[in-house]
C-alpha atoms as a PDB file:
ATOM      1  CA  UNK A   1       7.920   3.212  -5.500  1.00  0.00           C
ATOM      2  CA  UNK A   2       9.914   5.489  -7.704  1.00  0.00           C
ATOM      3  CA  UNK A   3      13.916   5.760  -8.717  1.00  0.00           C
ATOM      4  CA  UNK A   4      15.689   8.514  -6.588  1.00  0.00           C
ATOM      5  CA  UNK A   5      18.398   8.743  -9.002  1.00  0.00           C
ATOM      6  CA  UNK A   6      17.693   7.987 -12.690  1.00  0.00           C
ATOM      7  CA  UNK A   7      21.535   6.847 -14.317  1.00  0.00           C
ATOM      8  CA  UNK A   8      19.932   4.457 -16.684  1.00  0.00           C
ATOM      9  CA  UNK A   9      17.486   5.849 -19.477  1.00  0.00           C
ATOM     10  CA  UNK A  10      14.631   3.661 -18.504  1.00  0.00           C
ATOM     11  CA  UNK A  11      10.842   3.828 -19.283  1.00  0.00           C
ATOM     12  CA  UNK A  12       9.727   2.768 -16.518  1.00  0.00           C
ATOM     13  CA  UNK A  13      10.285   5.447 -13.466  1.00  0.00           C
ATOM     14  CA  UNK A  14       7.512   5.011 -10.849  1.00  0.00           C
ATOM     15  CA  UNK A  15       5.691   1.684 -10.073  1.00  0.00           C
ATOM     16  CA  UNK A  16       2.175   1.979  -7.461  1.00  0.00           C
ATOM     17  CA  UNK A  17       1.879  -1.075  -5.602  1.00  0.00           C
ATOM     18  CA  UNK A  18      -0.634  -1.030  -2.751  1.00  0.00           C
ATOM     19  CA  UNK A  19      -0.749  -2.965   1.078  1.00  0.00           C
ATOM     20  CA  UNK A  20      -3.435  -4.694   2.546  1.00  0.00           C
ATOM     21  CA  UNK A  21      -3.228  -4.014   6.587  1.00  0.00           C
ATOM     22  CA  UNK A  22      -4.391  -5.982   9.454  1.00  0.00           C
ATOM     23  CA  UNK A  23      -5.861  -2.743  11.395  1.00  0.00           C
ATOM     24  CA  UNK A  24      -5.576  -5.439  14.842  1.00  0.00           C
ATOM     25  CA  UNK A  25      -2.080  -6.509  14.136  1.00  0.00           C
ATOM     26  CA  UNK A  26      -0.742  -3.186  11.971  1.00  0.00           C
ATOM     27  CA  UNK A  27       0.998  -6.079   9.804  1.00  0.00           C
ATOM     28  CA  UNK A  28       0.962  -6.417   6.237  1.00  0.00           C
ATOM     29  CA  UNK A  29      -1.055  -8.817   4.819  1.00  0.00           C
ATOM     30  CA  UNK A  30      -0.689  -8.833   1.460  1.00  0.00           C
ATOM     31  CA  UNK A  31       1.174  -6.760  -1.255  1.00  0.00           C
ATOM     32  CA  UNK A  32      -1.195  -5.936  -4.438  1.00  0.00           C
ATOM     33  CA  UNK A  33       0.346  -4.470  -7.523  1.00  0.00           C
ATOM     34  CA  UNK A  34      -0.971  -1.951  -9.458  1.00  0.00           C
ATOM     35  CA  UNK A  35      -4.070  -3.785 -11.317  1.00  0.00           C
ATOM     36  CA  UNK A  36      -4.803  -5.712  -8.105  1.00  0.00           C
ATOM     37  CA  UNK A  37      -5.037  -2.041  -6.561  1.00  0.00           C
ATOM     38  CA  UNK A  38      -7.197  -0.819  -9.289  1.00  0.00           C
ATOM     39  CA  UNK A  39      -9.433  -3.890  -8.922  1.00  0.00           C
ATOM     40  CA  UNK A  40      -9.877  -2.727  -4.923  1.00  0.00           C
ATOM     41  CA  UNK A  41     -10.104   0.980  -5.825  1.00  0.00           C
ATOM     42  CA  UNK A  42     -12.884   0.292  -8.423  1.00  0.00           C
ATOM     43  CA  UNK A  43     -14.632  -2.572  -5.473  1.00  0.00           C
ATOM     44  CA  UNK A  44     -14.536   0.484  -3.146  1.00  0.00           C
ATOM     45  CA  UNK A  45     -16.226   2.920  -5.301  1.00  0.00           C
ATOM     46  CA  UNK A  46     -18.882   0.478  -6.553  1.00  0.00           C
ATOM     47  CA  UNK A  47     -19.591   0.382  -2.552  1.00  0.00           C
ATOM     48  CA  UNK A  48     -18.854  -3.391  -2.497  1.00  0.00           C
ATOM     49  CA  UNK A  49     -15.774  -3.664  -0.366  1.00  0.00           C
ATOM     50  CA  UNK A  50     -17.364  -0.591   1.484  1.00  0.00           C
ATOM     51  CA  UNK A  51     -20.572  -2.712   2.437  1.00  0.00           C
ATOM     52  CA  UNK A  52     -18.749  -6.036   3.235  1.00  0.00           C
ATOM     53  CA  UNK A  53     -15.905  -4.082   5.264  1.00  0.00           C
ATOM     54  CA  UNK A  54     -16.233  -5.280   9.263  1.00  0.00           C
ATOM     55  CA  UNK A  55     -16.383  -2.901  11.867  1.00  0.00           C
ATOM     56  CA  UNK A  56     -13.593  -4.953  13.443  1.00  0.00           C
ATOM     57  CA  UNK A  57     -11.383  -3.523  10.397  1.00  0.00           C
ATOM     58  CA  UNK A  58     -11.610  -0.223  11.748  1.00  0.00           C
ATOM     59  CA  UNK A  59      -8.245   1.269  13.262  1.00  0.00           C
ATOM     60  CA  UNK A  60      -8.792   2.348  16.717  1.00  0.00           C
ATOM     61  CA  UNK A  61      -6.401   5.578  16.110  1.00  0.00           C
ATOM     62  CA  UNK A  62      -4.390   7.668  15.153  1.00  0.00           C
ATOM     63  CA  UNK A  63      -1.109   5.871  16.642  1.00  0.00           C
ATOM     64  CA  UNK A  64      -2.370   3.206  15.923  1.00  0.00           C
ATOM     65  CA  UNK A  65      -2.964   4.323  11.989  1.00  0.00           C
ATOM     66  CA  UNK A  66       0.359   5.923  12.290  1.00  0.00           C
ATOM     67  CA  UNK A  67       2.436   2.666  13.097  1.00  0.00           C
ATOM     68  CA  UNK A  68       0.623   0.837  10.268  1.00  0.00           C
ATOM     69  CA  UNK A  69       1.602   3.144   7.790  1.00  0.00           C
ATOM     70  CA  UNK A  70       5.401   2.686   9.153  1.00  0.00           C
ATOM     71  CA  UNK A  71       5.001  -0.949   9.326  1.00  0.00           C
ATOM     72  CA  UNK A  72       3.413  -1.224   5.785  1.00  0.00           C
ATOM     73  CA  UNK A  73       6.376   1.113   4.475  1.00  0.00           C
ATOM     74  CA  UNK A  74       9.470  -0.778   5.992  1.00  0.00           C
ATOM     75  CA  UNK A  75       7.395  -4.136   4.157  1.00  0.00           C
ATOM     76  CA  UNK A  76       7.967  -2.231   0.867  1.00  0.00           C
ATOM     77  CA  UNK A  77      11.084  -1.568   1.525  1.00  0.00           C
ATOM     78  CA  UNK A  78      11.882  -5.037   2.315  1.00  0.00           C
ATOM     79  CA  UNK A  79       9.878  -6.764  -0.269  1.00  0.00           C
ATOM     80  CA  UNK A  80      11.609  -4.286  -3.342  1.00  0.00           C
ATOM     81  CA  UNK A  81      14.571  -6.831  -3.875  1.00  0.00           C
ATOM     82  CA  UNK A  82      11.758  -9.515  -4.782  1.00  0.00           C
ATOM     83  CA  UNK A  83       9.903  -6.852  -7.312  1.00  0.00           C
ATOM     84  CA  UNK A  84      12.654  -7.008  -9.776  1.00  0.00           C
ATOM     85  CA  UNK A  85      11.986  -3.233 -10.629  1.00  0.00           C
ATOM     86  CA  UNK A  86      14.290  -1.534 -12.687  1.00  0.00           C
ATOM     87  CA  UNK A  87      15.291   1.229 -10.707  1.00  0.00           C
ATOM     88  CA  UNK A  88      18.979   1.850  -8.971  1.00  0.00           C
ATOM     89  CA  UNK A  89      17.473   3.657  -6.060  1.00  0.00           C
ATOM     90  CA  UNK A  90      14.334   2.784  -5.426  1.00  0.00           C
ATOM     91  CA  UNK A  91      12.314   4.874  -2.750  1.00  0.00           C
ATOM     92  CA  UNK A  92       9.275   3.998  -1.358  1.00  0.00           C
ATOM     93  CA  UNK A  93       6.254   7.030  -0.870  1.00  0.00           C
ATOM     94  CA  UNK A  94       2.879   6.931   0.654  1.00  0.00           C
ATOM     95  CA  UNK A  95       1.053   8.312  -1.848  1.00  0.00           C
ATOM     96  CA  UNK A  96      -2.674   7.906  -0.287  1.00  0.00           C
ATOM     97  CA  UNK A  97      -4.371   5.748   2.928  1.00  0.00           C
ATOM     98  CA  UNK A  98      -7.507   4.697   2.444  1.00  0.00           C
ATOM     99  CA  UNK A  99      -9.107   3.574   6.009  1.00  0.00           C
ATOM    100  CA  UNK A 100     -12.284   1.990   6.975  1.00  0.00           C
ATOM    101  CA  UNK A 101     -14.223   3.482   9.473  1.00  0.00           C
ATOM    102  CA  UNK A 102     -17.012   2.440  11.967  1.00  0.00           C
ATOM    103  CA  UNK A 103     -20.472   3.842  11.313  1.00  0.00           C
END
């Protein structure tokens, strides 16, 4: 989430937050903020959340992918009012997807 339109001098002028999915549903389940994301980045890359990921987490495609990412987006969008970010116009960017996969 960044400010489209800096007004205010402000240090703060990008925030990452990350979304947890429900690849059946393409809900959100849960909104992580930017440690919680680096927590599941560095699970990932140890191979823990990799190993433990079920195959039933898998999205079945594309379309299915694609309407995630929208769903996951408008939750954002919806959710920035609660974030008490400092921004006039905030804007919400996908920056990276990270998708498990069946073997």
């Amino acid at each position: 989430v960044r400010d489209r339109i800096t007004t205010e001098k402000s240090y703060v002028k990008k925030t990452i937050i990350g979304i947890s999915v429900d690849p059946e549903e393409g809900v959100a389940v849960v909104m992580l903020r930017d440690w919680e994301l680096l927590e599941k980045l560095n699970e990932l890359s140890s191979g823990q959340g990799v190993k433990t990921a079920r195959a039933s987490e898998s999205f079945k495609d594309a379309g299915n992918l694609k309407d995630s990412l929208k769903r996951a987006t408008v939750y954002v969008e919806e959710s920035i009012a609660d974030m008490d970010l400092p921004f006039a116009h905030p804007e919400v960017m996908c920056m990276c997807l990270i998708c498990p996969a069946n073997r």
